[in-house]
C-alpha atoms as a PDB file:
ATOM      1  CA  UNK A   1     -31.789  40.880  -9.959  1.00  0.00           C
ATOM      2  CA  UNK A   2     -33.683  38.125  -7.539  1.00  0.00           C
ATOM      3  CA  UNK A   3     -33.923  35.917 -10.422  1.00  0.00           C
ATOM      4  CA  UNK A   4     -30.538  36.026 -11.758  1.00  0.00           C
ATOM      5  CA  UNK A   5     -29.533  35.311  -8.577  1.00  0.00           C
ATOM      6  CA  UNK A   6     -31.816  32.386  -8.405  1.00  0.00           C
ATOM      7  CA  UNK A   7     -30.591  31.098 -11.673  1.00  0.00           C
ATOM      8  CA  UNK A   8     -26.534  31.568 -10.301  1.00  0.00           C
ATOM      9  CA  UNK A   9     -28.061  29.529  -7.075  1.00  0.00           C
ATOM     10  CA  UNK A  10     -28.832  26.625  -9.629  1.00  0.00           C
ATOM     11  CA  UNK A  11     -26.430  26.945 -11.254  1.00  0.00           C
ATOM     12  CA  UNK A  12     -23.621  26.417  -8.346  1.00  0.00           C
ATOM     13  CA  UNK A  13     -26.313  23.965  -6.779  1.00  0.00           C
ATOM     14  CA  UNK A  14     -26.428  21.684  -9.803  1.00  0.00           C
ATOM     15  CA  UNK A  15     -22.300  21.949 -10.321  1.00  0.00           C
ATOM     16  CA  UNK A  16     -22.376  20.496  -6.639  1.00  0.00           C
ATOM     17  CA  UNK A  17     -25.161  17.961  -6.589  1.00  0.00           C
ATOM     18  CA  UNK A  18     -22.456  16.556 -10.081  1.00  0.00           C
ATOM     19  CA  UNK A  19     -19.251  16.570  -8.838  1.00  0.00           C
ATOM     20  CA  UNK A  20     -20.669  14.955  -6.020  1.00  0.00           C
ATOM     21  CA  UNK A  21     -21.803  12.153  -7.302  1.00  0.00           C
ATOM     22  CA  UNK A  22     -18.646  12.037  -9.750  1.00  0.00           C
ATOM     23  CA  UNK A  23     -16.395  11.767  -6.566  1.00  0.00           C
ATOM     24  CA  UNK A  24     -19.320   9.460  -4.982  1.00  0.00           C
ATOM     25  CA  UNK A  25     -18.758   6.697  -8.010  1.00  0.00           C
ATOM     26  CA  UNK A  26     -14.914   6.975  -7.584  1.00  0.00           C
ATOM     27  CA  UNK A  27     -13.883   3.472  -5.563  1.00  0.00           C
ATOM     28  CA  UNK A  28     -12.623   4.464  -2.116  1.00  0.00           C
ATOM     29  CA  UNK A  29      -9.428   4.012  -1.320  1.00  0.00           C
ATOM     30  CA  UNK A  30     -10.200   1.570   1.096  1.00  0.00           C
ATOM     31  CA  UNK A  31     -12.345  -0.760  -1.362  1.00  0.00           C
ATOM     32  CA  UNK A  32      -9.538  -0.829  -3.357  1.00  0.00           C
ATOM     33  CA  UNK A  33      -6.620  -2.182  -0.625  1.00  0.00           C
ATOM     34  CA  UNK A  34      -5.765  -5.452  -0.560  1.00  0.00           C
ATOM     35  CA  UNK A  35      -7.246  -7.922   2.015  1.00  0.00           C
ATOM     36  CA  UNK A  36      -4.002  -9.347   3.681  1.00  0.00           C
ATOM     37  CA  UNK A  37      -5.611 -12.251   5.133  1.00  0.00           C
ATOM     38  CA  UNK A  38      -7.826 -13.045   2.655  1.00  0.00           C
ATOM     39  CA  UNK A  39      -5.267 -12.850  -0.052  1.00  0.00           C
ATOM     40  CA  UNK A  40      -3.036 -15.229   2.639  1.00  0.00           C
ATOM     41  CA  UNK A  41      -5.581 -17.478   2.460  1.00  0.00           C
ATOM     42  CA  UNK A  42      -6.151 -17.985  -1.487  1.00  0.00           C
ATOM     43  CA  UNK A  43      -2.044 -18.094  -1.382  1.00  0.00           C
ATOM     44  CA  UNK A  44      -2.206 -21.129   1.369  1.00  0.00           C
ATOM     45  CA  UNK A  45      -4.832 -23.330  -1.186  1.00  0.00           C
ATOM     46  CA  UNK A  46      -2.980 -22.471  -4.266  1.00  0.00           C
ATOM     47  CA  UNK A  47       0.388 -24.010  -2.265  1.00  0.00           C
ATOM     48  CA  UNK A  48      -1.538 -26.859  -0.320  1.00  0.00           C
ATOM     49  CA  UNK A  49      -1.336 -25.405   3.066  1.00  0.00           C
ATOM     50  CA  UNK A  50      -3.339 -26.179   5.607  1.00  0.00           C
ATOM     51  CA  UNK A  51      -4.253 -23.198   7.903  1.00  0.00           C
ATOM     52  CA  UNK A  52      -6.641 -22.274  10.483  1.00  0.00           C
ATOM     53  CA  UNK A  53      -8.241 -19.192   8.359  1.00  0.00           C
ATOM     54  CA  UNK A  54     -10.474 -18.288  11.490  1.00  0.00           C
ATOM     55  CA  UNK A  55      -7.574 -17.246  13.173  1.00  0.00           C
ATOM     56  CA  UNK A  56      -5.865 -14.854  10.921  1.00  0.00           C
ATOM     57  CA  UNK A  57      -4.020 -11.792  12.258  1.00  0.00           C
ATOM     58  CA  UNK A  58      -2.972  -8.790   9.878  1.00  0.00           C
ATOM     59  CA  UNK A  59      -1.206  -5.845  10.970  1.00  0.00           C
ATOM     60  CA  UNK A  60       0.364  -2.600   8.980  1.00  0.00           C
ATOM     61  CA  UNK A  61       2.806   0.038  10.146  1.00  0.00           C
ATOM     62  CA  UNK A  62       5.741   2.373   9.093  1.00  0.00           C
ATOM     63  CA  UNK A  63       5.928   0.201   5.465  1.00  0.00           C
ATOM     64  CA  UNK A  64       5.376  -2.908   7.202  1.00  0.00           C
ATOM     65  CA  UNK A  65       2.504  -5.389   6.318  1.00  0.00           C
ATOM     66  CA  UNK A  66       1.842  -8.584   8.440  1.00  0.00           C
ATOM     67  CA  UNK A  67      -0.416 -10.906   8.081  1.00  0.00           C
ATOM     68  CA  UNK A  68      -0.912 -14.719   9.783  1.00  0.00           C
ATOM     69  CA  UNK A  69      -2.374 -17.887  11.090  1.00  0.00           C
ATOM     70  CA  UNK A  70      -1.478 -21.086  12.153  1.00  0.00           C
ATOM     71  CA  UNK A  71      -0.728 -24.503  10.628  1.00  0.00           C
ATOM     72  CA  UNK A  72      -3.729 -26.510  10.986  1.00  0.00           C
ATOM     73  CA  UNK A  73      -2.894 -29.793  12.945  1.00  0.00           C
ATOM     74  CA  UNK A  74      -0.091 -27.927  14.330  1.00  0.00           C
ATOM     75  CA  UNK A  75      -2.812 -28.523  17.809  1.00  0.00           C
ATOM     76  CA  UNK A  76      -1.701 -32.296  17.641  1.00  0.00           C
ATOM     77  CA  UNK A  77       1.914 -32.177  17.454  1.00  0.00           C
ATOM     78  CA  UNK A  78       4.392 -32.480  20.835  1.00  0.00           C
ATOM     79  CA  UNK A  79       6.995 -30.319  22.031  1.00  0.00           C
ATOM     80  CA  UNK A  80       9.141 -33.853  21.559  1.00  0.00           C
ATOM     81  CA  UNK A  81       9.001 -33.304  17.435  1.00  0.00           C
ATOM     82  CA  UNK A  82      10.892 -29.482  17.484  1.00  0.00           C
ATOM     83  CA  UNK A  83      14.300 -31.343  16.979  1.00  0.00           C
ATOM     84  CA  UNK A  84      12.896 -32.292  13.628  1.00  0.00           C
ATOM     85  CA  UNK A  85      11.055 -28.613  12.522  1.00  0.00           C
ATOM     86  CA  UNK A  86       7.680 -28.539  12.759  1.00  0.00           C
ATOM     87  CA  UNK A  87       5.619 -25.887  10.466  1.00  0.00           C
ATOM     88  CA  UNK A  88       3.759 -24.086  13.439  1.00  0.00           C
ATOM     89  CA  UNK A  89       2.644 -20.840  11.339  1.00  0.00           C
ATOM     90  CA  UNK A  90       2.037 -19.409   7.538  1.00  0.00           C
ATOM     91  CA  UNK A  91       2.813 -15.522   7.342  1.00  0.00           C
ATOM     92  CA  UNK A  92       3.077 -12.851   4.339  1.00  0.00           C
ATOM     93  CA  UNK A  93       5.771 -10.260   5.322  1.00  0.00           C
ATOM     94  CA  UNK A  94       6.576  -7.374   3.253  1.00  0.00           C
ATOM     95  CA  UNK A  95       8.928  -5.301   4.729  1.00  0.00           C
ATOM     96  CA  UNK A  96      12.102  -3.776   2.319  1.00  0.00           C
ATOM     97  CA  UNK A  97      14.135  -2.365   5.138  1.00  0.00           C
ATOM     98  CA  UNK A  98      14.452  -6.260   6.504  1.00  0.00           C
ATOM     99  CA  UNK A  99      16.224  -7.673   4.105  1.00  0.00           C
ATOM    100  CA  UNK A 100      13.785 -10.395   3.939  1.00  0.00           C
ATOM    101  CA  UNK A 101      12.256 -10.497   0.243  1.00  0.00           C
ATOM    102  CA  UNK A 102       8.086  -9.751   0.182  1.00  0.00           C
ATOM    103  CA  UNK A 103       6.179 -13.030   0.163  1.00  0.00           C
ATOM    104  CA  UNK A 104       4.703 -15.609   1.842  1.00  0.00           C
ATOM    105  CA  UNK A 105       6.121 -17.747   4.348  1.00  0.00           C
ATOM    106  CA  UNK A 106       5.713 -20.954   6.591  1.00  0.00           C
ATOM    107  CA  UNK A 107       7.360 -20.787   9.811  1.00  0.00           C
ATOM    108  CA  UNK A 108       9.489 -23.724  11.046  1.00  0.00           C
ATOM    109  CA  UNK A 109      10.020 -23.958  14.210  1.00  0.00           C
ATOM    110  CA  UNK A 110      12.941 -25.908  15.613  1.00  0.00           C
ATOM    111  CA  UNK A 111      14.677 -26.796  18.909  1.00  0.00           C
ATOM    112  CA  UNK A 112      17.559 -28.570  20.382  1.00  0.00           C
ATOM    113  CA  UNK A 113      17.078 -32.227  21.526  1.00  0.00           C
ATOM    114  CA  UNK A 114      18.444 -31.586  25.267  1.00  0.00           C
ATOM    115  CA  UNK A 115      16.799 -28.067  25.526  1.00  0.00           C
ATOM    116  CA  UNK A 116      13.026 -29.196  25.289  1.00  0.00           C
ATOM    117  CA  UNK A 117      10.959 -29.532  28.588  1.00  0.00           C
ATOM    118  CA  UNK A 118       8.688 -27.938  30.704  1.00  0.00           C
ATOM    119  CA  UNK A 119       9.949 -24.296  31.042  1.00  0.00           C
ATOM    120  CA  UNK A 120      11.230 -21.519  28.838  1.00  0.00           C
ATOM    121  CA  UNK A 121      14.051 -22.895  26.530  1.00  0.00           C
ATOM    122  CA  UNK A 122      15.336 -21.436  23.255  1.00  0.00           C
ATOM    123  CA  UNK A 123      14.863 -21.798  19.512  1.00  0.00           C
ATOM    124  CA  UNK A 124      14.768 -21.112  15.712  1.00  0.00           C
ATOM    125  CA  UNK A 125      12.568 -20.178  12.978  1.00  0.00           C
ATOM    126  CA  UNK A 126      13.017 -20.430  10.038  1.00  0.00           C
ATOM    127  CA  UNK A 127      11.060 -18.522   7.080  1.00  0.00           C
ATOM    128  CA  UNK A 128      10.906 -21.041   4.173  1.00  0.00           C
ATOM    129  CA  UNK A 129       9.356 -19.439   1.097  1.00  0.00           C
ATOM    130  CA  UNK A 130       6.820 -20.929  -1.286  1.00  0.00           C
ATOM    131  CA  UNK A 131       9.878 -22.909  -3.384  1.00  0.00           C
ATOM    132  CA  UNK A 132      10.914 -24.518  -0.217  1.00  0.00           C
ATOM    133  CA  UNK A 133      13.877 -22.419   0.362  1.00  0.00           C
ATOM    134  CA  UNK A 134      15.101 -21.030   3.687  1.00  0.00           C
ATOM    135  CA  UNK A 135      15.286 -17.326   3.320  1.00  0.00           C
ATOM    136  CA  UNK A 136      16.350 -16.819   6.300  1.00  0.00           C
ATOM    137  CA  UNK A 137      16.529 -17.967  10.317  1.00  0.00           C
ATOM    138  CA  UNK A 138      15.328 -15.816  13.427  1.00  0.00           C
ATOM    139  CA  UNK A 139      15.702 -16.598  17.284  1.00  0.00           C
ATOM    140  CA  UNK A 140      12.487 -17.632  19.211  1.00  0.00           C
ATOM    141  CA  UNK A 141      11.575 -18.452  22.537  1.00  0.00           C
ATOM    142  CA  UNK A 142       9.671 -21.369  23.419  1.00  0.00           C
ATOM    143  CA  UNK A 143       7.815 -21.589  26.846  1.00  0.00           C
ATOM    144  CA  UNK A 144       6.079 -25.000  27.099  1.00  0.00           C
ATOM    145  CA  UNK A 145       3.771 -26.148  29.817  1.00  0.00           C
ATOM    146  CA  UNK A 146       3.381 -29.757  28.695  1.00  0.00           C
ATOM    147  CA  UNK A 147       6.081 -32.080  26.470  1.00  0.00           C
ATOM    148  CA  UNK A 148       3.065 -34.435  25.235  1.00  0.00           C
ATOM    149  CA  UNK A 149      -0.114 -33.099  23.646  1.00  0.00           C
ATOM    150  CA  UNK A 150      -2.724 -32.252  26.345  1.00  0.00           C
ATOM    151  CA  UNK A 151      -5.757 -34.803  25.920  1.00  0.00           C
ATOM    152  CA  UNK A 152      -8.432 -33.053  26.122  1.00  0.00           C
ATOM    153  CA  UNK A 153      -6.860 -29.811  24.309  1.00  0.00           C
ATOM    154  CA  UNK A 154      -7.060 -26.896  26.655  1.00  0.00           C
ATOM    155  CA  UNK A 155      -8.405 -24.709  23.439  1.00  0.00           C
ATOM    156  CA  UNK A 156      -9.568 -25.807  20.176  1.00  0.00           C
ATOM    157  CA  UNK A 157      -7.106 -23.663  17.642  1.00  0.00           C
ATOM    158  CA  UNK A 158      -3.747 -22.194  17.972  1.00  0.00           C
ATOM    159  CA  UNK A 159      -3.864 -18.702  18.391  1.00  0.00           C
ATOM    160  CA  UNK A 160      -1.627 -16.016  16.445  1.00  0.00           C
ATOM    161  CA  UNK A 161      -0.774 -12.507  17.647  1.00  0.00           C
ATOM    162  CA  UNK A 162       1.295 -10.224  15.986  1.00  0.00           C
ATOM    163  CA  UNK A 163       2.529  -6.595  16.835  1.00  0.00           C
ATOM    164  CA  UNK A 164       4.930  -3.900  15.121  1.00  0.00           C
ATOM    165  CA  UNK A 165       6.570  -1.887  17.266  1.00  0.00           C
ATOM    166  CA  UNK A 166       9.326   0.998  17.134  1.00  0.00           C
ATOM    167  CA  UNK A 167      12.416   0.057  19.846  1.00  0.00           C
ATOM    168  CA  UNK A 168      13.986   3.595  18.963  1.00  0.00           C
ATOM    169  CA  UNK A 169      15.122   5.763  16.200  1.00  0.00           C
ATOM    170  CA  UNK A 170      18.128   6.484  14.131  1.00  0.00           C
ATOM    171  CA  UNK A 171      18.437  10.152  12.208  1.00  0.00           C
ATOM    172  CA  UNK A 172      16.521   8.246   9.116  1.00  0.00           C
ATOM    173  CA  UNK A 173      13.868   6.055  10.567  1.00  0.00           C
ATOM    174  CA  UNK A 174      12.972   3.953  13.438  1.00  0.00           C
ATOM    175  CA  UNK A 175      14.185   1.023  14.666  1.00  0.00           C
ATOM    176  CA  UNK A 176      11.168  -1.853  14.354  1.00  0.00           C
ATOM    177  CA  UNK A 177      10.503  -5.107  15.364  1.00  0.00           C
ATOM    178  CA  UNK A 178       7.630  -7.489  14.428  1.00  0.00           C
ATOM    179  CA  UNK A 179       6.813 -10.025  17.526  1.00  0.00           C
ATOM    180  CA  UNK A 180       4.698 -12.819  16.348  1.00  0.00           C
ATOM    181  CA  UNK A 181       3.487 -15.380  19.039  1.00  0.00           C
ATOM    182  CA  UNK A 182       2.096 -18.908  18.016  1.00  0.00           C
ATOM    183  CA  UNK A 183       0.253 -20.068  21.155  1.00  0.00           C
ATOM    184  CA  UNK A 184      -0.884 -23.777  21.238  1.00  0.00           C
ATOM    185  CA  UNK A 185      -3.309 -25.947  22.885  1.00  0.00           C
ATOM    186  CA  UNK A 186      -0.414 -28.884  22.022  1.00  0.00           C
ATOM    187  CA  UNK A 187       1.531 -27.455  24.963  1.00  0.00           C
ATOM    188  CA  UNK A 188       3.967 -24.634  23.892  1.00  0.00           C
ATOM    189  CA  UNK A 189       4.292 -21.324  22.998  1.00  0.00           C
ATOM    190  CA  UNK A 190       6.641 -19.805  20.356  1.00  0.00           C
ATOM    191  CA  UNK A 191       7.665 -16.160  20.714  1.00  0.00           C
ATOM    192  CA  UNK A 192       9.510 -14.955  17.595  1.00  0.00           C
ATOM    193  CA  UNK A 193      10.764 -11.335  16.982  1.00  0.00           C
ATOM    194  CA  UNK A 194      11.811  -9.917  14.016  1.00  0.00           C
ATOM    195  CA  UNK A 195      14.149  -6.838  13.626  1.00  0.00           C
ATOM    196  CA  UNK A 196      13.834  -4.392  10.808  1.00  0.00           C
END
């Protein structure tokens, strides 16, 4: 009896020392997401765009996938040159209850003539796609501390944060917003927030 017991321990050891290292070779399901920011990157080269990689921000919530950085150079352009749109940020965005198609994005940032000075004044973005077409146009806020580009820059890079948040609920789902803030050593910071 002690040795068929023996064998029946083998037995169930062995079937769990295999299936073990079956669901051990299986990739994880985290090696097999998709890097947001890295894939933002290899999208920025293929389309020429010059970003500041280093400071990428991703973010994920509720359906919503986020990721960012900055327009290189962005650092040596004045609050003076928003009349004309200036690209101040490169995002990917894929959120279906937006309205906005999934894709990749630069951010042009624009701002009346007679509104820009030191202070809080307001603005637009819009999202231009890969083909060059405006997909669409959201408010921002731009708070700028100095018209002219600082000399010497107060920071090296311009800095991207990014945040989803839920403003409240309907019976089906929540209301969300993504808040994306460009802040620059050039003098100004653009708040942008975008409802879903």
């Amino acid at each position: 009896m002690r040795h068929q017991l023996l064998k029946m321990f083998a037995f169930v050891m062995t079937l769990f020392v295999v299936s073990g290292a079956a669901v051990a070779s299986e990739p994880s399901q985290a090696a097999t997401c998709t890097d947001l920011g890295d894939q933002l990157a290899k999208a920025a080269e293929s389309a020429g765009i010059p970003i500041n990689r280093e400071q990428t921000v991703t973010t994920t919530s509720n359906g919503v996938a986020f990721a960012g950085t900055s327009i290189a150079g962005f650092e040596q352009i004045p609050a003076t040159q928003f009349p004309k749109g200036v690209d101040a940020g490169f995002i990917y965005l894929s959120s279906p209850e937006s309205g906005i198609p999934a894709g990749y994005y630069r951010l042009r940032t624009t701002a009346s003539d007679r509104d820009i000075r030191v202070g809080s004044y307001p603005g637009i973005v819009s999202l231009v796609n890969l083909e060059g077409k405006v997909v669409t146009v959201v408010p921002a806020t731009i708070d700028t501390f100095s018209v002219s580009v600082p000399k010497p820059l107060p920071f090296e890079r311009t800095l991207m944060d990014a945040q989803i948040a839920s403003e409240g609920q309907t019976l089906l789902r929540p209301y969300l917003t993504i808040t994306i803030k460009i802040r620059c050593p050039n003098g100004s910071t653009i708040t942008i927030t975008i409802r879903i």
